[in-house]
Protein backbone atom coordinates (compact mmCIF):
# COMPACT_ATOMS: atom_id res chain seq x y z
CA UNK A 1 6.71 0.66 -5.36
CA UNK A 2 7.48 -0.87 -8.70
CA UNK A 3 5.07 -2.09 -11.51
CA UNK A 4 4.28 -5.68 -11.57
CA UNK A 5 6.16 -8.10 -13.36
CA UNK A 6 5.76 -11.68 -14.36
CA UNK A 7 3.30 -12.61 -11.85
CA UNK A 8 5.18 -11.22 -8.76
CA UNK A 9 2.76 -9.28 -5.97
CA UNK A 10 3.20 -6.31 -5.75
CA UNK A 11 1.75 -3.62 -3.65
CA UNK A 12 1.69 0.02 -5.33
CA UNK A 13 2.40 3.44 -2.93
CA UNK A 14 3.13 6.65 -3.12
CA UNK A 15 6.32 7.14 -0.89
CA UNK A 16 7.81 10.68 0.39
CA UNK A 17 10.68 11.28 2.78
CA UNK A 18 10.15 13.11 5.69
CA UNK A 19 11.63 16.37 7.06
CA UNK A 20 14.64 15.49 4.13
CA UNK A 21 14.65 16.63 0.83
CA UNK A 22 16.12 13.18 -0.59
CA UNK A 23 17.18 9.94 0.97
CA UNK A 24 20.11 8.67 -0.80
CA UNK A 25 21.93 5.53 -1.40
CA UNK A 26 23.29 4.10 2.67
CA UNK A 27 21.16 7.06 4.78
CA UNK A 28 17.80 5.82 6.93
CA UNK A 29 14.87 8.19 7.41
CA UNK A 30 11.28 8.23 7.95
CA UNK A 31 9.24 7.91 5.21
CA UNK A 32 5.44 7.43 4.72
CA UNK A 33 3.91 5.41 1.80
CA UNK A 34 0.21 6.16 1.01
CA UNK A 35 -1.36 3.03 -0.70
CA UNK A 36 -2.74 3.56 -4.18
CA UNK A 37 -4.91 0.57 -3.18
CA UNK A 38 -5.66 0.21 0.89
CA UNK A 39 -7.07 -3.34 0.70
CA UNK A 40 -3.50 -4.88 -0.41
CA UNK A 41 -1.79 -3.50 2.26
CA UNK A 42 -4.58 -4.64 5.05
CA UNK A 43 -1.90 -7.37 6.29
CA UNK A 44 0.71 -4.68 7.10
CA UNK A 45 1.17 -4.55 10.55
CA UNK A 46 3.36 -2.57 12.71
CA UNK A 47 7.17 -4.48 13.04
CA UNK A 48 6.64 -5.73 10.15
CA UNK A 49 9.48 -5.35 7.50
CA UNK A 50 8.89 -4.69 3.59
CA UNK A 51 11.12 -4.27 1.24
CA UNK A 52 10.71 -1.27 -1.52
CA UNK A 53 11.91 -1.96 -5.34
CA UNK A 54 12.16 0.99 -7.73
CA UNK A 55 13.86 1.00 -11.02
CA UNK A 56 17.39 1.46 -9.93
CA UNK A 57 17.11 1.04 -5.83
CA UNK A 58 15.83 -0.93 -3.61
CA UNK A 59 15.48 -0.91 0.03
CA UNK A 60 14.15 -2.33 3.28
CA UNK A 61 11.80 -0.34 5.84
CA UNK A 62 10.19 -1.55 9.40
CA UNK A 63 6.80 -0.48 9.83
CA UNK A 64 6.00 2.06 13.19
CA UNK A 65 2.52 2.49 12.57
CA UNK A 66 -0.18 1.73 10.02
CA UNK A 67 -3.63 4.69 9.42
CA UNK A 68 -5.56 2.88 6.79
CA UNK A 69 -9.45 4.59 5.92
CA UNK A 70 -12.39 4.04 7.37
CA UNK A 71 -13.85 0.19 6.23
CA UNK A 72 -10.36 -1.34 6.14
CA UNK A 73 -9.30 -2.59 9.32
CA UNK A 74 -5.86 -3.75 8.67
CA UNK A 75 -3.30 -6.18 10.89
CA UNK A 76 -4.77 -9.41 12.23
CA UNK A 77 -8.44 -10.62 10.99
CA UNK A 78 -11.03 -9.31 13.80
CA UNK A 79 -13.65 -11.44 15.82
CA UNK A 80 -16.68 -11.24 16.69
């Protein structure tokens, strides 16, 4: 994800493309991000649709599933 700039959030991962050695411009893939910080990506739920911005590309992914570490729980607030 990109660096932030002028006050815009921004959520920093590490991205790779699976079972592909690149993803270019127009093709669709599965990816996985790894946050560099889990607690600003608790609110990530599954559906969901982000939107990546690098220096020259941008694109849009739907979320299938979200593993964050033990002591984040992610997705809606919990009760109780």
């Amino acid at each position: 994800m990109s660096a932030p700039t002028r006050g815009a959030a921004v959520s920093i991962a590490d991205l790779w493309v699976e079972s592909m050695p690149s993803l270019e411009p127009g093709e669709r893939a599965t990816v996985r991000l790894v946050p560099f910080t889990p607690s600003q990506w608790e609110h990530v739920v599954a559906g969901q649709r982000i939107t990546y911005k690098g220096r020259s590309v941008a694109g849009t992914a739907v979320i299938l599933e979200v593993h964050l570490p033990d002591g984040h729980h992610g997705g809606a607030p919990r009760t109780g």
